[in-house]
N, C-alpha and C. Protein backbone atom coordinates (compact mmCIF):
# COMPACT_ATOMS: atom_id res chain seq x y z
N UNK A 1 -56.39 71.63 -39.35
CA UNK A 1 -55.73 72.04 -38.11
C UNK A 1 -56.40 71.31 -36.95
N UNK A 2 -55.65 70.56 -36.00
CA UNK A 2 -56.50 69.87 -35.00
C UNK A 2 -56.70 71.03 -33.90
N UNK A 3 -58.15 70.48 -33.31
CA UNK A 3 -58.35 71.41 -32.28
C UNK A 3 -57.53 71.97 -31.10
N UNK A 4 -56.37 71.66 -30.91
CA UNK A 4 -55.90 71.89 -29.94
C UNK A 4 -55.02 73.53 -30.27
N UNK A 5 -54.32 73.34 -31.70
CA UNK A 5 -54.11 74.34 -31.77
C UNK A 5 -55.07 74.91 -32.47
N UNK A 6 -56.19 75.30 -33.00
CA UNK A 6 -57.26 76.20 -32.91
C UNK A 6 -57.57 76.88 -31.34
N UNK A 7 -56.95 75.86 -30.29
CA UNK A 7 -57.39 76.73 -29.18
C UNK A 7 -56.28 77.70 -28.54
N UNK A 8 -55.20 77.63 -28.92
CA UNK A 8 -54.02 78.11 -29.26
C UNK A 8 -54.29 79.30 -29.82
N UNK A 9 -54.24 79.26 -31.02
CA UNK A 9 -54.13 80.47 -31.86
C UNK A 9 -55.30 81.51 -31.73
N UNK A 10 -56.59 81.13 -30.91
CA UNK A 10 -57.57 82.15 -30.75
C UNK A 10 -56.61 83.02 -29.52
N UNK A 11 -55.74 82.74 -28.82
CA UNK A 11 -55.16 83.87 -28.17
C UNK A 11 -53.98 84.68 -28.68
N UNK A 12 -53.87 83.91 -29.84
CA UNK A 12 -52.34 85.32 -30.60
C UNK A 12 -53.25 86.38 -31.82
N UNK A 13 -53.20 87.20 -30.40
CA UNK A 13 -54.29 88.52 -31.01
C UNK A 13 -52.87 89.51 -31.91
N UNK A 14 -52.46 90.22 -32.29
CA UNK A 14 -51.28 91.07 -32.42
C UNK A 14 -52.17 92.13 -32.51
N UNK A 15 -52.16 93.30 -31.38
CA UNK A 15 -52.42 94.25 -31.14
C UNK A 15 -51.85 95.16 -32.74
N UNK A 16 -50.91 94.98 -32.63
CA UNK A 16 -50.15 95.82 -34.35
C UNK A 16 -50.76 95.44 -35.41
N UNK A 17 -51.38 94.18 -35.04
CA UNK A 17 -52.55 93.88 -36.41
C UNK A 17 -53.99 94.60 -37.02
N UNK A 18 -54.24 95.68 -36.01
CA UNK A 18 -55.17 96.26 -35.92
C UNK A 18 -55.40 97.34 -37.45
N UNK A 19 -56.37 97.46 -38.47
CA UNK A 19 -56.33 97.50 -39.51
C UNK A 19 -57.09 99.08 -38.74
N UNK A 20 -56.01 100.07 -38.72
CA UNK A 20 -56.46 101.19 -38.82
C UNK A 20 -57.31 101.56 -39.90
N UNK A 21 -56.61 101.50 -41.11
CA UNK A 21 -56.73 101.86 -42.55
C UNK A 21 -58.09 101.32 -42.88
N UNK A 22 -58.36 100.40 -42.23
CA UNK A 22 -59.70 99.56 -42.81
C UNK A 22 -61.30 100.32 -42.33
N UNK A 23 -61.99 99.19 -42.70
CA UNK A 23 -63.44 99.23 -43.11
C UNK A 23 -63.70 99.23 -41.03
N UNK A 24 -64.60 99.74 -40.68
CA UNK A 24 -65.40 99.84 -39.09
C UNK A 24 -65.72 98.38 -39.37
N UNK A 25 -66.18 97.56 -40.54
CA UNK A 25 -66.65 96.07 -39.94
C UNK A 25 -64.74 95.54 -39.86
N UNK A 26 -64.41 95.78 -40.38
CA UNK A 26 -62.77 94.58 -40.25
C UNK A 26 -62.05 95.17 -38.67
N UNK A 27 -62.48 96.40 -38.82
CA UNK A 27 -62.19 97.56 -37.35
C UNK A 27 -62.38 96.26 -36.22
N UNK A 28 -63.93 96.26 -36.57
CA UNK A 28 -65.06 95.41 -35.17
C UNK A 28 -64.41 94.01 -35.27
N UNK A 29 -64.17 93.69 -36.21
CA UNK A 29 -64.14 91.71 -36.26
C UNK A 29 -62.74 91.49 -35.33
N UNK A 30 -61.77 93.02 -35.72
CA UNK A 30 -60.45 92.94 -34.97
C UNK A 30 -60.90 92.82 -33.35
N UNK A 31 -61.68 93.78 -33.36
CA UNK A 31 -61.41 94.16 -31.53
C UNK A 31 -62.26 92.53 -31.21
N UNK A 32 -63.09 92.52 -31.80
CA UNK A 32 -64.35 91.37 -31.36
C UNK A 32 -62.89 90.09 -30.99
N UNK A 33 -62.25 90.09 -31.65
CA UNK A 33 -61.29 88.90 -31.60
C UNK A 33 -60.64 88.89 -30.19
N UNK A 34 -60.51 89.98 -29.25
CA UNK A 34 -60.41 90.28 -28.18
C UNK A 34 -61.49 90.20 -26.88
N UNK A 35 -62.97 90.53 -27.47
CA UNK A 35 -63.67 90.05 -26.51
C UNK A 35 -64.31 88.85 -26.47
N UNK A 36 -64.07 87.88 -27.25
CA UNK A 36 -64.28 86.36 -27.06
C UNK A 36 -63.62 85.65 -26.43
N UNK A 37 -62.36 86.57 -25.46
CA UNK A 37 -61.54 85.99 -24.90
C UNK A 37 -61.96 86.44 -23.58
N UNK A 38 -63.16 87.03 -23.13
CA UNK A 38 -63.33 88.19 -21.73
C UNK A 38 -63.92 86.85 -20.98
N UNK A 39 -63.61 86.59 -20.08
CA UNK A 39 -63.86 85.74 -18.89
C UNK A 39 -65.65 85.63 -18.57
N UNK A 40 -65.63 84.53 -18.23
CA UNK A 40 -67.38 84.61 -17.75
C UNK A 40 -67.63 83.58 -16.76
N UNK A 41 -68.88 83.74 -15.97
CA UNK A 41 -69.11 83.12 -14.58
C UNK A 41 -69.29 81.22 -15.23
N UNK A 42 -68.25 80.48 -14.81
CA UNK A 42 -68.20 79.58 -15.26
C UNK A 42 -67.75 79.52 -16.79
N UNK A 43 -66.83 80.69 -16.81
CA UNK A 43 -65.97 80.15 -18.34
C UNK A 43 -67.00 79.62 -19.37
N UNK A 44 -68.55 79.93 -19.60
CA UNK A 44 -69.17 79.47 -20.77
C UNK A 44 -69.22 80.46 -21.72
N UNK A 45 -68.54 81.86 -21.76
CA UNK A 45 -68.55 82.65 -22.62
C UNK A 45 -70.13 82.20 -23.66
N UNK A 46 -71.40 82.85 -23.27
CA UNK A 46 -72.42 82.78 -23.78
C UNK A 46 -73.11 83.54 -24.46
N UNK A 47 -71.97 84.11 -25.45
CA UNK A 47 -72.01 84.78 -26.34
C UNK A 47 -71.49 84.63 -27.35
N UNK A 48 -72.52 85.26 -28.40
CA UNK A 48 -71.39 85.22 -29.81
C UNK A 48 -71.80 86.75 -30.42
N UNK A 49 -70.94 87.20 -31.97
CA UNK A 49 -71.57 88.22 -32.34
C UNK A 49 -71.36 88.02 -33.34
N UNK A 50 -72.27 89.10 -34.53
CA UNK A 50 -72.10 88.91 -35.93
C UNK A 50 -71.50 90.55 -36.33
N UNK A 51 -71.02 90.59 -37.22
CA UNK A 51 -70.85 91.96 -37.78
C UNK A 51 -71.04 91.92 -39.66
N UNK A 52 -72.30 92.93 -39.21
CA UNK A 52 -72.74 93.49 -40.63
C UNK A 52 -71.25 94.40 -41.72
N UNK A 53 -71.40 94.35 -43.16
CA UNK A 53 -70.60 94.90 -43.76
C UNK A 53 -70.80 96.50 -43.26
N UNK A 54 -71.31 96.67 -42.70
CA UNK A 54 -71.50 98.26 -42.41
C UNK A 54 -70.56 98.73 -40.83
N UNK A 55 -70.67 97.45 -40.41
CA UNK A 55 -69.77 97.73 -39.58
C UNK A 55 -70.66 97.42 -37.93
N UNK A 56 -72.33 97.32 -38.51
CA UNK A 56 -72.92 97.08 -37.44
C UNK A 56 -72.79 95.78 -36.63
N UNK A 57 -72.50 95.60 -35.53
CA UNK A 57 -72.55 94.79 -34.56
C UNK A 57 -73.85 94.02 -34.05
N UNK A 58 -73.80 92.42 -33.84
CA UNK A 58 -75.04 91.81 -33.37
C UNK A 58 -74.71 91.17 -32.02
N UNK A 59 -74.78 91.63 -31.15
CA UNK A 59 -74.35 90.67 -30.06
C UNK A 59 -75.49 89.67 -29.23
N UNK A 60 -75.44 88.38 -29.62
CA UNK A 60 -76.55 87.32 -28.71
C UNK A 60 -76.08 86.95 -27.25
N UNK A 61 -76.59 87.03 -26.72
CA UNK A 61 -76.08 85.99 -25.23
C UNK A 61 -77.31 85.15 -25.09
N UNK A 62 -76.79 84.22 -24.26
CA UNK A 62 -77.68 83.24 -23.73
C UNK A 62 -78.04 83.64 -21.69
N UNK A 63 -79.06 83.46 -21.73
CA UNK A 63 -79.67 83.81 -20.66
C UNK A 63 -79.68 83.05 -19.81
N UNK A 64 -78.83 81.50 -20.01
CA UNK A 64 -78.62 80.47 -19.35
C UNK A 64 -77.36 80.37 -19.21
N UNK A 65 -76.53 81.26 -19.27
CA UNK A 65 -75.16 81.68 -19.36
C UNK A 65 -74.65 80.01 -19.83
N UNK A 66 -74.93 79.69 -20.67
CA UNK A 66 -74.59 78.39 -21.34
C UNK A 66 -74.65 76.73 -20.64
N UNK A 67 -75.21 76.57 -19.35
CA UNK A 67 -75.37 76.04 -18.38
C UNK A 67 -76.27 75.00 -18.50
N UNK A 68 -77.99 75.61 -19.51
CA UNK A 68 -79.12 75.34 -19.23
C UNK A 68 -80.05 75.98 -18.37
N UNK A 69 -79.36 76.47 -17.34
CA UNK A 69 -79.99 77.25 -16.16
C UNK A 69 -79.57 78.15 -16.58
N UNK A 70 -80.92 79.21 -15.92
CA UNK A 70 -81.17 80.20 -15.92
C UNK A 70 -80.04 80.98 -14.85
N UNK A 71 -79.21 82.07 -15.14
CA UNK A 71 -77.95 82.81 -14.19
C UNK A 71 -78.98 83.77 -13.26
N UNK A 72 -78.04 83.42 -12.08
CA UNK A 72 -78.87 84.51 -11.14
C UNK A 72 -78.41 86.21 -11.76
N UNK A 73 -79.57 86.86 -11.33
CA UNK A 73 -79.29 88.11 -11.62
C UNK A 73 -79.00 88.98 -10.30
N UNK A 74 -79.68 88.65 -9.16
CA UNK A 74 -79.65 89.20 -7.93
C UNK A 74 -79.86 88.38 -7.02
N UNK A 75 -79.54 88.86 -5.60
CA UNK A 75 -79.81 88.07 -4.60
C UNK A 75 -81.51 87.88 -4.10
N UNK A 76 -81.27 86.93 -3.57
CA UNK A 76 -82.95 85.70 -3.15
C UNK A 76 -83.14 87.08 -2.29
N UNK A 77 -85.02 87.37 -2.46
CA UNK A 77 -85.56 87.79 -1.41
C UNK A 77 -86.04 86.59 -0.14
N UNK A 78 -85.96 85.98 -0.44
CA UNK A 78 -86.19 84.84 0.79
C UNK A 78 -84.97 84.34 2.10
């Protein structure tokens, strides 16, 4: 599949696809498929996550909000 539609198809989520019936990890991987799409300061989405068969969630971010630099957290005391 060329990349273009890979970037395509990460937005045809089908809400009706949602595996009630299922396992809390297939639950998570569903919704997760929704927040890889949540907006971020400079669009570097600097995050990823893993999900355990149990259903547990790993979420990493980068502290350089993907940049290299370090993201401000608050305003300059200076």
């Amino acid at each position: 599949m060329d990349p273009a539609q890979l970037t395509r198809d990460v937005w045809r989520v089908d809400a009706d696809g949602f595996p009630a019936g299922g396992t809390v990890a297939e639950q998570a991987r569903f919704l997760l498929r929704y927040a890889v799409l949540a907006p971020s300061s400079h669009n570097t989405q600097p995050w990823s996550f893993a999900v355990d068969d149990d259903g547990t969630v790993a979420v990493r971010g980068s502290r350089t909000g993907g940049s290299g630099r370090p993201t401000r957290t608050g305003a300059s005391s200076t």
